[in-house]
PDB file of N, CA and C in Angstrom:
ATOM      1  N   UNK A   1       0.839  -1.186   0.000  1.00  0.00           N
ATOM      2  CA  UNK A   1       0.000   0.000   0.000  1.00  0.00           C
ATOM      3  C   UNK A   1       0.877   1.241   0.000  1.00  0.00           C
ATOM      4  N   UNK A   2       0.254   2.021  -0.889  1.00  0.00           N
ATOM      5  CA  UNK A   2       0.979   3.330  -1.001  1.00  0.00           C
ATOM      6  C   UNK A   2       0.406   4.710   0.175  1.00  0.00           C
ATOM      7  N   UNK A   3       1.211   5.339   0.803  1.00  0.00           N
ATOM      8  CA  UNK A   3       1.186   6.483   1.591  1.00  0.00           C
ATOM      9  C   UNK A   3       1.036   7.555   1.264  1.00  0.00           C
ATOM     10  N   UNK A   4       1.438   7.464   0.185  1.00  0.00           N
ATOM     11  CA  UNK A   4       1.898   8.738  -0.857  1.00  0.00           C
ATOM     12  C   UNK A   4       0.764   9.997  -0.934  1.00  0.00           C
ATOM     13  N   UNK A   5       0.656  10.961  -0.821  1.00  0.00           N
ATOM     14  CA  UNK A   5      -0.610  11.726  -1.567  1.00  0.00           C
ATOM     15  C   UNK A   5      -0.109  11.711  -3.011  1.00  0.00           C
ATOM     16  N   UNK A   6      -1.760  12.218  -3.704  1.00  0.00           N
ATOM     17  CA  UNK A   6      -1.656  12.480  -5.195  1.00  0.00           C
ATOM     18  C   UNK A   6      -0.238  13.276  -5.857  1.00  0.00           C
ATOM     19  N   UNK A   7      -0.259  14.287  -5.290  1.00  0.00           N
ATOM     20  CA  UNK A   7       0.530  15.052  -5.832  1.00  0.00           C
ATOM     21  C   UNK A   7       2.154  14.850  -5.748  1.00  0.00           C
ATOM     22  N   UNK A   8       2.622  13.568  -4.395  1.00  0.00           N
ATOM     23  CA  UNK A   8       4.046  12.871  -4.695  1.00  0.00           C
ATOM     24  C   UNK A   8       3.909  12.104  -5.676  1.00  0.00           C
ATOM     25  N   UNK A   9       2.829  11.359  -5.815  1.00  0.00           N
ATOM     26  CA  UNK A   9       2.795  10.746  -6.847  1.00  0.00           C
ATOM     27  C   UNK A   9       3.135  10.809  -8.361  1.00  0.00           C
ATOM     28  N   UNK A  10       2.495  11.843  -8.636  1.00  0.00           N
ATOM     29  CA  UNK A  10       2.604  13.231  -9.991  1.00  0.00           C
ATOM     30  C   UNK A  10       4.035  13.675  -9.858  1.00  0.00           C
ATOM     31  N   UNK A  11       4.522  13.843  -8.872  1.00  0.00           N
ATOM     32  CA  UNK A  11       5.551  14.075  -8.533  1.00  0.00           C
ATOM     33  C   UNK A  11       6.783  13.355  -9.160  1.00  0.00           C
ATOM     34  N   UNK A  12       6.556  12.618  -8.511  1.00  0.00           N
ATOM     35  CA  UNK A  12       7.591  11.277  -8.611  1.00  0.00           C
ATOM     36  C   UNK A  12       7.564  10.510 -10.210  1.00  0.00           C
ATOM     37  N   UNK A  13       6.175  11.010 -11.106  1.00  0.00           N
ATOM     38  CA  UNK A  13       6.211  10.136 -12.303  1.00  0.00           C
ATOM     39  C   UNK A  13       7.370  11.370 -13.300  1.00  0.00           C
ATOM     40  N   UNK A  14       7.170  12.557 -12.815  1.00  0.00           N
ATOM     41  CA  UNK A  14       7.671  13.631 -13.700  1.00  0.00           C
ATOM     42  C   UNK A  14       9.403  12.772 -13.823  1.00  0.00           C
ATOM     43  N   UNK A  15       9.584  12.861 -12.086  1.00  0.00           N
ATOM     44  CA  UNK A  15      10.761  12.667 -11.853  1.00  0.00           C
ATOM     45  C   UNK A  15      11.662  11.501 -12.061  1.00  0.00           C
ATOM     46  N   UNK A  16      10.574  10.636 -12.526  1.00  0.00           N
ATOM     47  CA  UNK A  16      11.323   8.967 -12.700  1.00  0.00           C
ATOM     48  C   UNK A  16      11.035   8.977 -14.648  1.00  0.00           C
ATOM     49  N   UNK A  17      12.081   8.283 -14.833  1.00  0.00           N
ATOM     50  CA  UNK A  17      12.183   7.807 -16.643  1.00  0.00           C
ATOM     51  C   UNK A  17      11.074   6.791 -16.797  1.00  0.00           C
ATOM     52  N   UNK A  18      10.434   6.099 -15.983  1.00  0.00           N
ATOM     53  CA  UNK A  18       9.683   4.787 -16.343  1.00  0.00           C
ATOM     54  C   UNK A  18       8.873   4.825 -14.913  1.00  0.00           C
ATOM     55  N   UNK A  19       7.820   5.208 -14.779  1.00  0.00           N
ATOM     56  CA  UNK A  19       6.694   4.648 -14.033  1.00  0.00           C
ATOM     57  C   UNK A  19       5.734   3.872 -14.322  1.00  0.00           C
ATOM     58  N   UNK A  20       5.072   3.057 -13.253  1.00  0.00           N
ATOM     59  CA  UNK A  20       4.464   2.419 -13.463  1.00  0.00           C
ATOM     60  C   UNK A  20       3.088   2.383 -11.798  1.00  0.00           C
ATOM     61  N   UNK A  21       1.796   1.977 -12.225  1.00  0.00           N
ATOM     62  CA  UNK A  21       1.356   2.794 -11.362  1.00  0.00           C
ATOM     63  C   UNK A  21       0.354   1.278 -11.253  1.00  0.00           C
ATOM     64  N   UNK A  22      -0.200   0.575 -10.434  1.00  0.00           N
ATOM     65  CA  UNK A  22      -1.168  -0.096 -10.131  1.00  0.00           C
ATOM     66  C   UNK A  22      -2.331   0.665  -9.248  1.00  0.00           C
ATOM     67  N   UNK A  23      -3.764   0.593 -10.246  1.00  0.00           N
ATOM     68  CA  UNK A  23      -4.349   1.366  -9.185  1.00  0.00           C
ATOM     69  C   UNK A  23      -5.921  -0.115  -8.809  1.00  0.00           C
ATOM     70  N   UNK A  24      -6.266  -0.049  -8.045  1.00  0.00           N
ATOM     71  CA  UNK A  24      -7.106  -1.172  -7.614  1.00  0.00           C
ATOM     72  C   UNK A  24      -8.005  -0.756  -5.845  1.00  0.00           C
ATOM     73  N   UNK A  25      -8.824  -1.265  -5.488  1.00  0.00           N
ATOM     74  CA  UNK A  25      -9.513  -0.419  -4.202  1.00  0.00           C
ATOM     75  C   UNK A  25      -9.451  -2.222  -3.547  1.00  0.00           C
ATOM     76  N   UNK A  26      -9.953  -1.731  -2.262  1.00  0.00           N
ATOM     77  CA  UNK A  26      -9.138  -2.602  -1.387  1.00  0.00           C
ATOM     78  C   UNK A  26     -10.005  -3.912  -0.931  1.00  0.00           C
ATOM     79  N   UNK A  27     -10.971  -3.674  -1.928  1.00  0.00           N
ATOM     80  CA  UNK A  27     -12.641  -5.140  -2.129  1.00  0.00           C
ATOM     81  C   UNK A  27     -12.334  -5.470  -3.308  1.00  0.00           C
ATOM     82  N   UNK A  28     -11.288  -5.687  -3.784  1.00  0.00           N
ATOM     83  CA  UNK A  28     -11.297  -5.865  -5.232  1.00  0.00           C
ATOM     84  C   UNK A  28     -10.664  -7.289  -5.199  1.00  0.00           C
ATOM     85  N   UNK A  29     -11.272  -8.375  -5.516  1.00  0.00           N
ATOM     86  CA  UNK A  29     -10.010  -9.921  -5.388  1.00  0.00           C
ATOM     87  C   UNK A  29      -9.279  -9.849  -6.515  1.00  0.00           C
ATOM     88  N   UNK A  30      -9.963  -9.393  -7.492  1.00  0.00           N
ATOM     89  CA  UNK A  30      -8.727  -9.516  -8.733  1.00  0.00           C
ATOM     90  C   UNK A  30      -7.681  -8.829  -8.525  1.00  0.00           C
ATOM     91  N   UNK A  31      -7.550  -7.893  -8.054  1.00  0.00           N
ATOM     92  CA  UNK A  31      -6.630  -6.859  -7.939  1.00  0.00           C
ATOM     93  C   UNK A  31      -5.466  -7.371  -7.404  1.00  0.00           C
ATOM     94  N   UNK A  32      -6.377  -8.474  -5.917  1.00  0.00           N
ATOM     95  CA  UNK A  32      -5.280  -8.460  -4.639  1.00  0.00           C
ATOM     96  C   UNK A  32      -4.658  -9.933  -5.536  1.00  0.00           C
ATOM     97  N   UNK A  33      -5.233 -10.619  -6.157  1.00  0.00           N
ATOM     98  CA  UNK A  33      -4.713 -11.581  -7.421  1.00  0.00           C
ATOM     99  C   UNK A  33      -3.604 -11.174  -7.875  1.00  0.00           C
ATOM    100  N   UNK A  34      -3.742 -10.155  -8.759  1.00  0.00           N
ATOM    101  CA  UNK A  34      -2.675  -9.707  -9.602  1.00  0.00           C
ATOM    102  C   UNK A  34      -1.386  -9.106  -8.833  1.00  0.00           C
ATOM    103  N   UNK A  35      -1.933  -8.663  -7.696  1.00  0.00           N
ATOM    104  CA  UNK A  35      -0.792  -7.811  -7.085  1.00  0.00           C
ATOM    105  C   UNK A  35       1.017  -8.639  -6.900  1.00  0.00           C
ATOM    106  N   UNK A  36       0.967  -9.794  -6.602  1.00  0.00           N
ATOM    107  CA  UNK A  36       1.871 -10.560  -6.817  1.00  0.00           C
ATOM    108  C   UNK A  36       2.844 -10.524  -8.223  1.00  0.00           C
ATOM    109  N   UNK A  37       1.762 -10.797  -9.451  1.00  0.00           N
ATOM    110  CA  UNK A  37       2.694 -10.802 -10.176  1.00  0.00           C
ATOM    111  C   UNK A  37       3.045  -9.552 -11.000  1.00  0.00           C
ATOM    112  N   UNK A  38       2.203  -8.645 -10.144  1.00  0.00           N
ATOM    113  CA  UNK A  38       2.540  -6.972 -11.020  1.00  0.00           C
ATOM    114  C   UNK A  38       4.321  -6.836 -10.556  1.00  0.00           C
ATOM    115  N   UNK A  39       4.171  -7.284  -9.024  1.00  0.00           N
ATOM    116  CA  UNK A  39       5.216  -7.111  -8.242  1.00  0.00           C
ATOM    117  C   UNK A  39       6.769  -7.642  -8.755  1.00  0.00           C
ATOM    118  N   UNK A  40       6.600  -8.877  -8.856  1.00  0.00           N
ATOM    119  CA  UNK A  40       7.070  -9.432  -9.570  1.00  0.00           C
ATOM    120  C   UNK A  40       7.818  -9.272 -10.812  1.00  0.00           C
ATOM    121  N   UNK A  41       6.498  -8.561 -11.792  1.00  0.00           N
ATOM    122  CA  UNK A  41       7.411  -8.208 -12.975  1.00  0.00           C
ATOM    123  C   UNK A  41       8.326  -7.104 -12.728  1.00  0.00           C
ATOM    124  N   UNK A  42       7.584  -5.882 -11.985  1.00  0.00           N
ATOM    125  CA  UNK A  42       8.259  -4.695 -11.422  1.00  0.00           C
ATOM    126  C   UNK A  42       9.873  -5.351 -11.118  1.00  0.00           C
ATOM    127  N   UNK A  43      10.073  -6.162  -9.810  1.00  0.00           N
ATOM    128  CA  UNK A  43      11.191  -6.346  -9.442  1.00  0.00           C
ATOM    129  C   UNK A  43      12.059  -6.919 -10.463  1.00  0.00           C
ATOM    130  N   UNK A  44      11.605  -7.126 -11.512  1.00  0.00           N
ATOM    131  CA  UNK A  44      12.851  -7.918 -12.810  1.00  0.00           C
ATOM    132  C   UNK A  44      13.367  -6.561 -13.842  1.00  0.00           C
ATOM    133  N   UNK A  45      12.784  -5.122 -12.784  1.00  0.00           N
ATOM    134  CA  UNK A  45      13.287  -4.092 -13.744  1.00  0.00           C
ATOM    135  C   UNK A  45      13.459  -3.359 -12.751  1.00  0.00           C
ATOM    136  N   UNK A  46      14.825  -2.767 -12.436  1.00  0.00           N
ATOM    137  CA  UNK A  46      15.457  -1.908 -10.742  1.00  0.00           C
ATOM    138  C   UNK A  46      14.428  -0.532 -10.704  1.00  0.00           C
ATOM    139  N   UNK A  47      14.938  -0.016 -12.015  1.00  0.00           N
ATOM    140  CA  UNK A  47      14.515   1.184 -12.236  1.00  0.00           C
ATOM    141  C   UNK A  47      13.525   1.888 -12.672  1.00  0.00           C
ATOM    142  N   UNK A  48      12.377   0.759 -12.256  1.00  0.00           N
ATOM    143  CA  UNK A  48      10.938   1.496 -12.471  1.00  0.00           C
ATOM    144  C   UNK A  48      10.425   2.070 -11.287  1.00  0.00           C
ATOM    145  N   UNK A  49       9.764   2.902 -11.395  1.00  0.00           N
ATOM    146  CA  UNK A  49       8.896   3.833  -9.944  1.00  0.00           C
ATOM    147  C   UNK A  49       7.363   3.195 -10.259  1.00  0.00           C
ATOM    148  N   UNK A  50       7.724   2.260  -9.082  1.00  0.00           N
ATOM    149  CA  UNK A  50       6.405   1.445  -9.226  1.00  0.00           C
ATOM    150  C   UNK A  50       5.731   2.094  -8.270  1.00  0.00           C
ATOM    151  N   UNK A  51       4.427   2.574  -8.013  1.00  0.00           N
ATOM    152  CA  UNK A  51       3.492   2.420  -6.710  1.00  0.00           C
ATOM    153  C   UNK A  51       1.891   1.435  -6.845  1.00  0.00           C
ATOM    154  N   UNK A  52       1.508   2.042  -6.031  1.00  0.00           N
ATOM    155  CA  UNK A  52       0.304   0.546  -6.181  1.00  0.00           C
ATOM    156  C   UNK A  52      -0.773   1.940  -5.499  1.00  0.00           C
ATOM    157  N   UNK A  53      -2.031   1.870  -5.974  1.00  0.00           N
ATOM    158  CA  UNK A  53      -2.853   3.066  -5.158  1.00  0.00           C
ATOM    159  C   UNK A  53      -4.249   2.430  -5.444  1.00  0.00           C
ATOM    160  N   UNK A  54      -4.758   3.164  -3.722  1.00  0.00           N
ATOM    161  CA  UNK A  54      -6.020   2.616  -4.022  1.00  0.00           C
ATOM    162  C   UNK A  54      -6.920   3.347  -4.623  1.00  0.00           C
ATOM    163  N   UNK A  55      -7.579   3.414  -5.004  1.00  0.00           N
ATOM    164  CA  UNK A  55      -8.817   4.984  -5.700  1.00  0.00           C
ATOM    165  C   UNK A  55      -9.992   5.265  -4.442  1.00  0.00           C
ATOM    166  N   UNK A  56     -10.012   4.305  -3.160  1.00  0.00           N
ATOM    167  CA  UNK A  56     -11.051   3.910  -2.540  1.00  0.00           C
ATOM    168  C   UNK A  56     -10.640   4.897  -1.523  1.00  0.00           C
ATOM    169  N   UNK A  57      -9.734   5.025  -1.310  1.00  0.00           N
ATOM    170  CA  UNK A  57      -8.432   5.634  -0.665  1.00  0.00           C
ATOM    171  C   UNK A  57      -8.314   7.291  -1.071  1.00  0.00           C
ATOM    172  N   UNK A  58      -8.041   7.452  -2.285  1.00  0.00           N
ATOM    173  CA  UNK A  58      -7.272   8.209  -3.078  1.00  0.00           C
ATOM    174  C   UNK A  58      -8.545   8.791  -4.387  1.00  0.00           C
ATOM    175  N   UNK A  59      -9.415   8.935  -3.808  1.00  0.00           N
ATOM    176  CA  UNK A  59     -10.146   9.280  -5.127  1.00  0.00           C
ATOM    177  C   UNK A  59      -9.805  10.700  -6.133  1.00  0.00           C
ATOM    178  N   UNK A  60      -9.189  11.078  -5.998  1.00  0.00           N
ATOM    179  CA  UNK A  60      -8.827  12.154  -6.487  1.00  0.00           C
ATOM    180  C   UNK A  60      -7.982  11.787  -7.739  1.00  0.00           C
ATOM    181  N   UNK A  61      -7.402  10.737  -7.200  1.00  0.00           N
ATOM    182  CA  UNK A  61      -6.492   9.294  -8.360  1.00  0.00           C
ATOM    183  C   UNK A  61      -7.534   8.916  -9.833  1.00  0.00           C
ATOM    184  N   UNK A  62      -8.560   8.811  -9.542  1.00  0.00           N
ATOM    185  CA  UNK A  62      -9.558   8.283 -10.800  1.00  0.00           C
ATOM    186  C   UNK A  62      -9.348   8.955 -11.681  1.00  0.00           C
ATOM    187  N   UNK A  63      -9.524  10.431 -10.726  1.00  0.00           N
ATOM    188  CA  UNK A  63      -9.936  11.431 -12.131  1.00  0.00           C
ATOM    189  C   UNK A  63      -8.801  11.749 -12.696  1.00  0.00           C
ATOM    190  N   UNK A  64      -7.736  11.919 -11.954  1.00  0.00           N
ATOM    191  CA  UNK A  64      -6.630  12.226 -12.411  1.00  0.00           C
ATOM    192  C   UNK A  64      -5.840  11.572 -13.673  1.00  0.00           C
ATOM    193  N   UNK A  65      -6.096  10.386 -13.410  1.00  0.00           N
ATOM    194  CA  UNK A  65      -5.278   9.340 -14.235  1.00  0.00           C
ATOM    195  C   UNK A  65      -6.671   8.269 -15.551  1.00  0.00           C
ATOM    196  N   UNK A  66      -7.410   8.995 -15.133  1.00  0.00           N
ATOM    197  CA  UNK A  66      -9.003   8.429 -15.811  1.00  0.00           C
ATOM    198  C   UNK A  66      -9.092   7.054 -15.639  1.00  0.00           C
ATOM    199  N   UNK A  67      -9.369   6.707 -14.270  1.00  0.00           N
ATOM    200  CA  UNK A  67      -9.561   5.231 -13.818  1.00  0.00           C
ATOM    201  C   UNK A  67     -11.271   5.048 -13.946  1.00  0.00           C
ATOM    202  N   UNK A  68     -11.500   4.233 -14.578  1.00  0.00           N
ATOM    203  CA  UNK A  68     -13.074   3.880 -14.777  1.00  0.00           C
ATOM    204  C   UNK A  68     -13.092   2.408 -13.922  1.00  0.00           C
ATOM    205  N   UNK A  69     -12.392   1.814 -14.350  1.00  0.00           N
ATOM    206  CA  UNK A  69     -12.798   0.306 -13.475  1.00  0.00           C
ATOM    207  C   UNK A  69     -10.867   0.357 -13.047  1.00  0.00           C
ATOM    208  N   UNK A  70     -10.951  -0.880 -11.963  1.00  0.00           N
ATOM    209  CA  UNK A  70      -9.997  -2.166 -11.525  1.00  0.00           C
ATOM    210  C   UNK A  70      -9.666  -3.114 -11.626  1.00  0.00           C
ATOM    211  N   UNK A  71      -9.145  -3.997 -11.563  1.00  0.00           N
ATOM    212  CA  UNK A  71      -7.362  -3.086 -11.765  1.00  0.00           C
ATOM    213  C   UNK A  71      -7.254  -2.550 -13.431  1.00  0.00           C
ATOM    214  N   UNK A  72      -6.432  -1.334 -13.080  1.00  0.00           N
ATOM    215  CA  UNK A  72      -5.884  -0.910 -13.826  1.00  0.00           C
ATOM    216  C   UNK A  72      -4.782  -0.359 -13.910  1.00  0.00           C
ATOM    217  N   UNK A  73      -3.572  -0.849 -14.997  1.00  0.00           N
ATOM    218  CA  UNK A  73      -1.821  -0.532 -15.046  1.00  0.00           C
ATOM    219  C   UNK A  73      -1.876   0.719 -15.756  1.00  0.00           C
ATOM    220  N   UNK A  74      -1.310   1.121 -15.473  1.00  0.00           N
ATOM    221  CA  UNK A  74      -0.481   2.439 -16.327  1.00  0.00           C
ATOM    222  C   UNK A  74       0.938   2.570 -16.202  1.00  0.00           C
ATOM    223  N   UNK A  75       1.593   2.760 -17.379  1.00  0.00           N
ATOM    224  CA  UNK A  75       2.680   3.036 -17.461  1.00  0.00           C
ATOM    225  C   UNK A  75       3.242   4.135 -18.008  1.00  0.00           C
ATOM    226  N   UNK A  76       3.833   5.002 -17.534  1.00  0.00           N
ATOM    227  CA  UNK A  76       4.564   6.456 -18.194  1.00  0.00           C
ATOM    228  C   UNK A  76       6.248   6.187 -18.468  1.00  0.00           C
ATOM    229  N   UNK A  77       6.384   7.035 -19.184  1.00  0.00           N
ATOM    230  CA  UNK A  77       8.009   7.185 -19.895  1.00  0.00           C
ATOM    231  C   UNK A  77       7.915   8.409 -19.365  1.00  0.00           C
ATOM    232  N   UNK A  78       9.255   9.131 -18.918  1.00  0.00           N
ATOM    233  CA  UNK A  78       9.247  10.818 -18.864  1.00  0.00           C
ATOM    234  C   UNK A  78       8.163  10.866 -18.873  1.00  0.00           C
ATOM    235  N   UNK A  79       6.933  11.102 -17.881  1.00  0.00           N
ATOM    236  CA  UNK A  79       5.862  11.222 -17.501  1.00  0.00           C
ATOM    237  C   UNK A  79       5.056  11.602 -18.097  1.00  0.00           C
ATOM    238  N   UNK A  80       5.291  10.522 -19.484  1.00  0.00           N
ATOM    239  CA  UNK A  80       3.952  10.678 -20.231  1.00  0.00           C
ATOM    240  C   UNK A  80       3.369   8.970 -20.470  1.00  0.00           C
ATOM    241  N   UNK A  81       1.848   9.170 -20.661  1.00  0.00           N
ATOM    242  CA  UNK A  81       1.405   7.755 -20.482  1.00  0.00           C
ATOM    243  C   UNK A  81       1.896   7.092 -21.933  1.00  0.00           C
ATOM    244  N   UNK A  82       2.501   5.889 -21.580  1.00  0.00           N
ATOM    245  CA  UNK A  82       2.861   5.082 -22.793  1.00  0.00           C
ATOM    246  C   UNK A  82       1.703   3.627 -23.238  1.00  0.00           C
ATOM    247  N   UNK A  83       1.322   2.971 -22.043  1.00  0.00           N
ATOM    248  CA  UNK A  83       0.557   1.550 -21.988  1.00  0.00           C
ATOM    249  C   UNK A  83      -0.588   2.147 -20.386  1.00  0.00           C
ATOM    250  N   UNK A  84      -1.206   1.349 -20.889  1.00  0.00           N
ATOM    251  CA  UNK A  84      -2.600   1.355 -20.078  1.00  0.00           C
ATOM    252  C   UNK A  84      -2.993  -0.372 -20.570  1.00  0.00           C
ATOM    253  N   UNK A  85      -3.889  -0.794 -19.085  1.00  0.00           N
ATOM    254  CA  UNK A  85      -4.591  -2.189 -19.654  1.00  0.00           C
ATOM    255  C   UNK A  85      -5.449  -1.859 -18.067  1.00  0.00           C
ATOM    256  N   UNK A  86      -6.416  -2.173 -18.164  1.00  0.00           N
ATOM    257  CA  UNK A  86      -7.360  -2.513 -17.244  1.00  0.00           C
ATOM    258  C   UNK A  86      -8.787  -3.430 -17.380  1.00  0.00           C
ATOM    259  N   UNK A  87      -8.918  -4.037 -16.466  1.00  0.00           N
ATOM    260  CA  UNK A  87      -9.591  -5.098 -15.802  1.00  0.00           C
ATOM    261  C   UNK A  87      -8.849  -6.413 -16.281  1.00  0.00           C
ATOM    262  N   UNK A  88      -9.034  -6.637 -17.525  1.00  0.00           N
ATOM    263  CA  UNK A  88      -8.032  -8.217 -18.154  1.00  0.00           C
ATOM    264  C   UNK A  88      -6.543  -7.787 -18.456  1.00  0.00           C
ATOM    265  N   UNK A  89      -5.735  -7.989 -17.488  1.00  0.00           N
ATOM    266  CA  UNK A  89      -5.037  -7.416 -18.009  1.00  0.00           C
ATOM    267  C   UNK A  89      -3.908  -9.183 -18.561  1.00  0.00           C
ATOM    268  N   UNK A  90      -3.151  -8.518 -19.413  1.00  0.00           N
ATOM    269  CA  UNK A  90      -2.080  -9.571 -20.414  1.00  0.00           C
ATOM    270  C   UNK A  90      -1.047  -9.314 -20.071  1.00  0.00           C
ATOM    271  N   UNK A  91      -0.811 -10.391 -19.128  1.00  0.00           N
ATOM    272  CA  UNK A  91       0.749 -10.205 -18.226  1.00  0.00           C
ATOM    273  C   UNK A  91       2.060 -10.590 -19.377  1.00  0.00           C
ATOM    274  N   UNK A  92       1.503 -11.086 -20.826  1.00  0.00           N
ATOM    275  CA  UNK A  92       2.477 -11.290 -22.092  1.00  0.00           C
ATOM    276  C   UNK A  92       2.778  -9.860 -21.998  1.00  0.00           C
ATOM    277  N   UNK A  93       1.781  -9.091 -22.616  1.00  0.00           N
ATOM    278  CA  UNK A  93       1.821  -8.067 -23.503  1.00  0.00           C
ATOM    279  C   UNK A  93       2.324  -6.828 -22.751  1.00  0.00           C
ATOM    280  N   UNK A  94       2.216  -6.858 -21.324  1.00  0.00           N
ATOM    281  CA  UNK A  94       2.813  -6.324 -20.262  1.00  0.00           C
ATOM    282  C   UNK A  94       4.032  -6.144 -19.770  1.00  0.00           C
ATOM    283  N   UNK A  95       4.441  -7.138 -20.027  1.00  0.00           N
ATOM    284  CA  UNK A  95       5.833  -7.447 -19.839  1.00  0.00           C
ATOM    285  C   UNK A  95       6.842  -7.194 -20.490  1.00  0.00           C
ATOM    286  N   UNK A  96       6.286  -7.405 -22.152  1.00  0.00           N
ATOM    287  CA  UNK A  96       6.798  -6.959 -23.559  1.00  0.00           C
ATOM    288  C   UNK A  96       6.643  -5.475 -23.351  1.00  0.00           C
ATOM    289  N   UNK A  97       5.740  -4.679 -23.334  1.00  0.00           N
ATOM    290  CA  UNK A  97       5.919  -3.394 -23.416  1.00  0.00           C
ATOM    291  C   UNK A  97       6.524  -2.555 -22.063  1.00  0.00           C
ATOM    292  N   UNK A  98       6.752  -3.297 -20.778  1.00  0.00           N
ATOM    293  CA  UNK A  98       7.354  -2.652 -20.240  1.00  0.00           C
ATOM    294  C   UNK A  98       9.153  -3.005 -20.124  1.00  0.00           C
ATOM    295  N   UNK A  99       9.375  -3.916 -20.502  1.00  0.00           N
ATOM    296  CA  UNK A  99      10.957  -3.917 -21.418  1.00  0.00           C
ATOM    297  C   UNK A  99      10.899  -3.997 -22.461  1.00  0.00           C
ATOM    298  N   UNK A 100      10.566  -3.302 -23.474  1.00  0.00           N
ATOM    299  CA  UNK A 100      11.044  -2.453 -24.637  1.00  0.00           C
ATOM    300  C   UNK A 100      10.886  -0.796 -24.522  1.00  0.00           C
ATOM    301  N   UNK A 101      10.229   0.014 -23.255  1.00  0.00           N
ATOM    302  CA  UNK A 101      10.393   0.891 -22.936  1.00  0.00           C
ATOM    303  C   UNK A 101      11.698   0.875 -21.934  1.00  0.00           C
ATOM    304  N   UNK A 102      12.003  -0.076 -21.206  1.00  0.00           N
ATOM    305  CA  UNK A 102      12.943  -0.424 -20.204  1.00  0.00           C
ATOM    306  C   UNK A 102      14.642  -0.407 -21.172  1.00  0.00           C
ATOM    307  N   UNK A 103      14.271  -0.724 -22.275  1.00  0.00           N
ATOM    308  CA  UNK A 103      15.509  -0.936 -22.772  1.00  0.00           C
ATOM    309  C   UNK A 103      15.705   0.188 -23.764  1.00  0.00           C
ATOM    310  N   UNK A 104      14.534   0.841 -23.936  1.00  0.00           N
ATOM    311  CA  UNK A 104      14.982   2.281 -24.784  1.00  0.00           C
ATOM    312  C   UNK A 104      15.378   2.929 -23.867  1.00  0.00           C
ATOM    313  N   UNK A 105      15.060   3.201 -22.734  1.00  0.00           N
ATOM    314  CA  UNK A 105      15.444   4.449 -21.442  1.00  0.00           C
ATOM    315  C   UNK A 105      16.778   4.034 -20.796  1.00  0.00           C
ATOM    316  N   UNK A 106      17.028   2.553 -20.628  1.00  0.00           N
ATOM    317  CA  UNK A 106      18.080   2.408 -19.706  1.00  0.00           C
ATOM    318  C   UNK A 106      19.214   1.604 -20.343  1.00  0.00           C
ATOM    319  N   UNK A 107      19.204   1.292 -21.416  1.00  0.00           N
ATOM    320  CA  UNK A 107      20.265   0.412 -22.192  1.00  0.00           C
ATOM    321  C   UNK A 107      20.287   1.595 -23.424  1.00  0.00           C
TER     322      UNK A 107
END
């Protein structure tokens, strides 16, 4: 769980080359499902600014980032959105697009 307010958040995507953002509310089973292997992929890349947020929590997060349903990934480059997937998300196609952004920014 993230601590963070909105605006470290915003913060922190400006400031990181590769974010990545899990947002999901805290009745959600799919979410708490996925959370493992979001984690997971995160840790097979040092230098992503991962956080995890709830909207249930954090509603100010929905609008901000245009969360309609859960879970939903987002990913930014230089803090702009590159990949989005929400509710089904494709831990293939996920993975693929977050190292080939991983390897344009850091290789």
């Amino acid at each position: 769980m993230n601590n963070e307010s909105l605006e470290e958040i915003l913060h922190s995507i400006k400031d990181n080359k590769l974010s990545l953002i899990l947002a999901s509310t805290k009745n959600c089973g799919v979410c708490t499902s996925i959370e493992p292997r979001v984690e997971y992929l995160v840790n097979k890349y040092p230098n992503i600014n991962y956080k995890h947020i709830f909207i249930d929590s954090m509603i100010k997060a929905s609008g901000e980032f245009t969360i309609f349903t859960v879970p939903t990934i987002i990913m930014f480059a230089q803090g702009k959105e590159v990949h989005r997937e929400s509710r089904f998300i494709d831990f293939e196609n996920l993975e693929f697009e977050i190292s080939r952004w991983y390897d344009y920014l850091f290789n």
